[in-house]
Protein backbone atom coordinates (compact mmCIF):
# COMPACT_ATOMS: atom_id res chain seq x y z
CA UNK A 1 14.89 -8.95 23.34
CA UNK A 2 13.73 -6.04 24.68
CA UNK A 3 13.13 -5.26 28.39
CA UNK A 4 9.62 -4.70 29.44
CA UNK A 5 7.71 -1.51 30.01
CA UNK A 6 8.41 0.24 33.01
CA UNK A 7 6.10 2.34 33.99
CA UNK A 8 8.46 4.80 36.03
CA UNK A 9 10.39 5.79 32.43
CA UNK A 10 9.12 8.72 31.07
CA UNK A 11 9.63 9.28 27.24
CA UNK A 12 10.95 13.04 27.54
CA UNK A 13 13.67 11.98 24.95
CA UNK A 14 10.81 11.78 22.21
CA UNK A 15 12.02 12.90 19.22
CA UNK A 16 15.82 13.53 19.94
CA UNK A 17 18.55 11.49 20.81
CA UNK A 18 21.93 11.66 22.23
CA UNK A 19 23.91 14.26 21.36
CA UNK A 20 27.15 12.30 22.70
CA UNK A 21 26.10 8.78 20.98
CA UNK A 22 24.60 9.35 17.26
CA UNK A 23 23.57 5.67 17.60
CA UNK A 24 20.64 6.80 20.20
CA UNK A 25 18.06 7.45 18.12
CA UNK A 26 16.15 8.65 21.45
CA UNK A 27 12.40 7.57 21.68
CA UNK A 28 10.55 6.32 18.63
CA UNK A 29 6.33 5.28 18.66
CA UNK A 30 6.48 2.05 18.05
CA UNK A 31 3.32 0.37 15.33
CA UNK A 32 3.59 -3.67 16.07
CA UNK A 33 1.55 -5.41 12.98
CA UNK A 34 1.89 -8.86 12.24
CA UNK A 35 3.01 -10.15 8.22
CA UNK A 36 4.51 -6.50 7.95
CA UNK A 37 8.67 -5.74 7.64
CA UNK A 38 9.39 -2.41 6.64
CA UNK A 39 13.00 -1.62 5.06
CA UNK A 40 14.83 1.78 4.97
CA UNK A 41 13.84 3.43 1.54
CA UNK A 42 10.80 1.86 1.41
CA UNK A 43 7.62 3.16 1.31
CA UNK A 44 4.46 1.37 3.20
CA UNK A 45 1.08 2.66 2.33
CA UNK A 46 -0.40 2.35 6.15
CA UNK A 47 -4.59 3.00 7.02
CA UNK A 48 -5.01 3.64 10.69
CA UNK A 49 -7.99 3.04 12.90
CA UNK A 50 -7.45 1.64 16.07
CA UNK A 51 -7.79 4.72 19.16
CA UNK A 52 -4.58 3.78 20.52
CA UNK A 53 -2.59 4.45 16.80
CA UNK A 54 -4.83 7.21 16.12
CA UNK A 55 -3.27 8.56 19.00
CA UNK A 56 -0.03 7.56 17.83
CA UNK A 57 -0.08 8.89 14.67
CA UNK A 58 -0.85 12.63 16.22
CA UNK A 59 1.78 12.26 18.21
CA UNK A 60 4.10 11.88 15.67
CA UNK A 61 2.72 14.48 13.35
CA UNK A 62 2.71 17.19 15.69
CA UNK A 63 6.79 15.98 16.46
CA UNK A 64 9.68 14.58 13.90
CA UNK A 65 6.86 12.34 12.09
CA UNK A 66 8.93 9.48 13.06
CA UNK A 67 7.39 5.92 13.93
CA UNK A 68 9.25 2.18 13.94
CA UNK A 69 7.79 -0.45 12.10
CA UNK A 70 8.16 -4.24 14.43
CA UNK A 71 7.26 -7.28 13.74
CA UNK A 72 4.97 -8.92 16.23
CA UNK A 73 5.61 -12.79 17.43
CA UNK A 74 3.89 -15.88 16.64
CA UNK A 75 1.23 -15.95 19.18
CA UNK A 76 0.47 -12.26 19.23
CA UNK A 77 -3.18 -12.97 18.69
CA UNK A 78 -3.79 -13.89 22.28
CA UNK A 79 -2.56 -10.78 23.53
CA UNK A 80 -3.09 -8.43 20.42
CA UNK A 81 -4.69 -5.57 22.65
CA UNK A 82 -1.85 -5.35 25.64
CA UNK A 83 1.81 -5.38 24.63
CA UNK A 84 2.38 -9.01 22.56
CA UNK A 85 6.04 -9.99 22.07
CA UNK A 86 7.78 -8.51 19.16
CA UNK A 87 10.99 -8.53 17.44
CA UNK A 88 13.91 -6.51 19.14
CA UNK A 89 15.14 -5.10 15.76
CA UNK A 90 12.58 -2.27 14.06
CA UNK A 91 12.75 -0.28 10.87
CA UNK A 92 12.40 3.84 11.46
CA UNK A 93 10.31 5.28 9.29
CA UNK A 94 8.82 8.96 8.69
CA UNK A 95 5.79 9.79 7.34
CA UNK A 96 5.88 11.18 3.99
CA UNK A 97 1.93 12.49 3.14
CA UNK A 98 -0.57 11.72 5.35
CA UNK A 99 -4.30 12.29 5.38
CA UNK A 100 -7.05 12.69 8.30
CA UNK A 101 -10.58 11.53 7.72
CA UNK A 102 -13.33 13.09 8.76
CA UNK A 103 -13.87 10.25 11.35
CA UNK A 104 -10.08 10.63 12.99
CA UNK A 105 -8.53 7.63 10.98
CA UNK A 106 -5.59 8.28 8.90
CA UNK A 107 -3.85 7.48 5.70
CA UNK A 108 -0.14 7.68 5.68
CA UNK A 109 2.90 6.99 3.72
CA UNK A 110 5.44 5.67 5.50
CA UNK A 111 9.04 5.93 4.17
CA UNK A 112 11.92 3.52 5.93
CA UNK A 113 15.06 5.23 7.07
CA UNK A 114 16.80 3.35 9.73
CA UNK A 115 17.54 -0.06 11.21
CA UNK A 116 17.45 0.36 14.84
CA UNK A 117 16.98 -2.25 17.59
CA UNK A 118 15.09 -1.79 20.89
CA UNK A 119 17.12 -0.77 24.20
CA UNK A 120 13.66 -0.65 26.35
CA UNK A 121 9.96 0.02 26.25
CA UNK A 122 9.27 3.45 27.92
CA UNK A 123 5.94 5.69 28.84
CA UNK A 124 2.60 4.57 29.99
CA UNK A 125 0.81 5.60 27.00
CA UNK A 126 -2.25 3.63 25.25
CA UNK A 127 0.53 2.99 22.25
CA UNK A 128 3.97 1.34 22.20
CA UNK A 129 6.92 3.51 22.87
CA UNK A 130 10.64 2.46 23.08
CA UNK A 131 14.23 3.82 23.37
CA UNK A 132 15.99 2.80 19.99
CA UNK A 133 19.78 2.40 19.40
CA UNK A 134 20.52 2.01 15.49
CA UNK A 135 22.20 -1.09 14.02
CA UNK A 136 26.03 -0.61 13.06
CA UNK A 137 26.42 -2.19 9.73
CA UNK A 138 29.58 -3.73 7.86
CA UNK A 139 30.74 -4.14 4.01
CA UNK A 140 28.43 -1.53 3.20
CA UNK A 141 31.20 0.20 0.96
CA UNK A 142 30.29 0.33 -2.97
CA UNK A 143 33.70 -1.44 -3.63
CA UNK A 144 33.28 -4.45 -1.53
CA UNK A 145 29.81 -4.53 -2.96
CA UNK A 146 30.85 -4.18 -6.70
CA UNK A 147 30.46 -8.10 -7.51
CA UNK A 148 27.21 -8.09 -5.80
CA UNK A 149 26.02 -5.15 -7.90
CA UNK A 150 26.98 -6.91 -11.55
CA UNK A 151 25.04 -10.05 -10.40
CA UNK A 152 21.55 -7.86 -9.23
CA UNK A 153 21.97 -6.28 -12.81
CA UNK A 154 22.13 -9.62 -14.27
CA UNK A 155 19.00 -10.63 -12.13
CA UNK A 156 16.71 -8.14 -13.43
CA UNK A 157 18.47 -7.65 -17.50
CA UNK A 158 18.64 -11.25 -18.47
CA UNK A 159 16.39 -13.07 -15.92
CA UNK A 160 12.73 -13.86 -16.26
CA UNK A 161 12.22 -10.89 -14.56
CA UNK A 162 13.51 -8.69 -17.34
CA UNK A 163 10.48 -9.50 -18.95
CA UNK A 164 8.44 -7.37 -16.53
CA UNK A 165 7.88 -3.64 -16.33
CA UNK A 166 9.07 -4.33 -12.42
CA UNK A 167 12.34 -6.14 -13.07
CA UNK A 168 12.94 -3.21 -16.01
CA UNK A 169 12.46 -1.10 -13.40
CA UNK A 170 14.62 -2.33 -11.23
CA UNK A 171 17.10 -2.89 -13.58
CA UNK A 172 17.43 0.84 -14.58
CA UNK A 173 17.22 1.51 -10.66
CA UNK A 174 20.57 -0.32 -10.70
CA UNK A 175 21.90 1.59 -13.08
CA UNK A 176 21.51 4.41 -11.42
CA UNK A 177 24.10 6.00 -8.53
CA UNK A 178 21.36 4.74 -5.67
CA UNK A 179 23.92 3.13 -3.23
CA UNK A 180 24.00 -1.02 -3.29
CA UNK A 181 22.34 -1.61 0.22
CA UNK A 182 19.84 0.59 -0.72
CA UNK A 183 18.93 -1.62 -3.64
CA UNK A 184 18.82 -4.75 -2.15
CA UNK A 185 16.41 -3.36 0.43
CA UNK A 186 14.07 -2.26 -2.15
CA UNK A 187 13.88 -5.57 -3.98
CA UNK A 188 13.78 -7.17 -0.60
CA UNK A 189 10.10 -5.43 0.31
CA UNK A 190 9.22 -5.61 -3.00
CA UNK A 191 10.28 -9.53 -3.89
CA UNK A 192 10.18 -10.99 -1.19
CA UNK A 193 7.31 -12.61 0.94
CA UNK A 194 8.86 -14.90 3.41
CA UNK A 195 7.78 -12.79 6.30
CA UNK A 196 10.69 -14.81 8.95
CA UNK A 197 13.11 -14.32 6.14
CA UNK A 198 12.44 -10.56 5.87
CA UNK A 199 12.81 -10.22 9.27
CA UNK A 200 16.12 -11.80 9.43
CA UNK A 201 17.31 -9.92 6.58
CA UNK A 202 16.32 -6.64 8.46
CA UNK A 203 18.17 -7.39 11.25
CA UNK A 204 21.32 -8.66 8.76
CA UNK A 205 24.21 -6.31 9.70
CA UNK A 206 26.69 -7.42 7.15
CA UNK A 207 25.82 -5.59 4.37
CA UNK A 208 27.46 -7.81 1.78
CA UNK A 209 25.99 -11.59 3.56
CA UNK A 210 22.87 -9.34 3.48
CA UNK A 211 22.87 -8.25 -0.32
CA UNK A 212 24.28 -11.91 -1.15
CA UNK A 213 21.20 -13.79 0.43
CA UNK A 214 18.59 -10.91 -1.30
CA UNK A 215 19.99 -11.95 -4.53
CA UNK A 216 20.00 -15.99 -3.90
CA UNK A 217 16.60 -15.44 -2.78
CA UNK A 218 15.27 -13.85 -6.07
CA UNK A 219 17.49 -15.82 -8.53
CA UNK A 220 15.60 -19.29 -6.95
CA UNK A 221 12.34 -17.56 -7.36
CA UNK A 222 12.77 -15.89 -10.50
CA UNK A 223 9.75 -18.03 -12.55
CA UNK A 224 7.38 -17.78 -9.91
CA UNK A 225 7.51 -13.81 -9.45
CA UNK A 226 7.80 -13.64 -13.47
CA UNK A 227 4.33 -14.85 -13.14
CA UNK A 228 3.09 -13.08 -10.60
CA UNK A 229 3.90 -10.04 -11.84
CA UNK A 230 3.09 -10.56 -15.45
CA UNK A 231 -0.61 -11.68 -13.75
CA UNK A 232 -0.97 -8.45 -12.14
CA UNK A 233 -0.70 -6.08 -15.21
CA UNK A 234 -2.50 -8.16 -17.74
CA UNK A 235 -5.57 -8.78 -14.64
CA UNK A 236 -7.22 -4.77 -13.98
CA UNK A 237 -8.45 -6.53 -11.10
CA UNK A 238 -5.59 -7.48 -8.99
CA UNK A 239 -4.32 -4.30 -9.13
């Protein structure tokens, strides 16, 4: 977990990081929403309105256009407006397109970039900031991964998915030279709705257990998603 705020830290390292330690990813607005895990690659359509994020979000604009993505804790509701708990690891994102309305709320797209995890809360501001260290992975090399690949083909070519225009997109996605980890995160914010399970898989640093548990995940909810997806594009509505 992450150590509380302290008021006497002052986030001068926004923006930059260590030059010494590539792992300090210096300090990074933080956006705490509840139901919501964002995975690198990914992109998270986001509508702002609150002051406080409004805030945030100019912040970040007018810097690297960086903000982390955490998860709040069950029980965030009775705190929602302070500083609830949330989990200590966070997915990096920068903002892709963004767009200001006329009354100061924004639209932006947020793209995922890096698994980091929280070192400590910094700056007194009406937003979240914190000092993030990124996550070291292992087995992320294609070859280890090669087994895991064939089997996410197989998923989306001959499953129930094949049969949708997401798990043929997918499927030629895999195809592709887009690395293995990469992959699995996509299908992980796209598949997968277990919110805990997201979460877990986020903060997952064996690449392979990682990619290995994505793919269990989908293959034991193949029918269900079939049918949610083929509901989507045949109902105007729902989309």
């Amino acid at each position: 977990m992450s150590d509380q705020q302290d008021p006497r830290d002052e986030p001068s390292g926004l923006g930059g990081g260590s030059e010494t330690d590539p792992s300090d990813l210096g300090v990074v607005p933080l956006f705490p929403l509840p139901n919501v895990v964002l995975f690198p690659r990914a992109v998270l359509p986001l509508h702002v309105f609150e002051e406080r994020y409004k805030a945030m979000t100019d912040r970040a604009l007018s810097g690297d256009r960086r903000i982390a993505m955490a998860l709040l804790k069950s029980g965030w509701e009775k705190s929602y407006y302070s500083r609830p708990a949330i989990e200590p690891v966070v997915c990096v994102g920068t903002i892709l397109t963004h767009e200001k309305l006329p009354d100061g709320k924004y639209n932006f797209l947020l793209q995922g970039t890096t698994r980091a995890r929280i070192v400590r809360e910094v700056g007194g501001e009406a937003y979240r900031l914190a000092r993030l260290r990124s996550l070291p992975e292992l087995n992320r090399d294609e070859e280890t991964l090669a087994a895991e690949r064939e089997r996410m083909l197989d998923v989306f070519t001959h499953g129930p998915l094949g049969h949708t225009a997401a798990g043929r997109q997918f499927a030629r996605l895999i195809k592709s030279p887009l690395p293995t980890p990469d992959l699995a995160d996509l299908i992980a914010f796209s598949f997968l709705d277990d919110v805990p399970l997201k979460q877990s898989l986020l903060e997952e640093p064996d690449v392979r257990r990682r990619v290995r548990r994505i793919i269990e995940t989908v293959e034991g909810n193949q029918p269900s998603l079939q049918l949610a997806y083929l509901r989507d594009t045949a109902d105007p509505e729902m989309n």
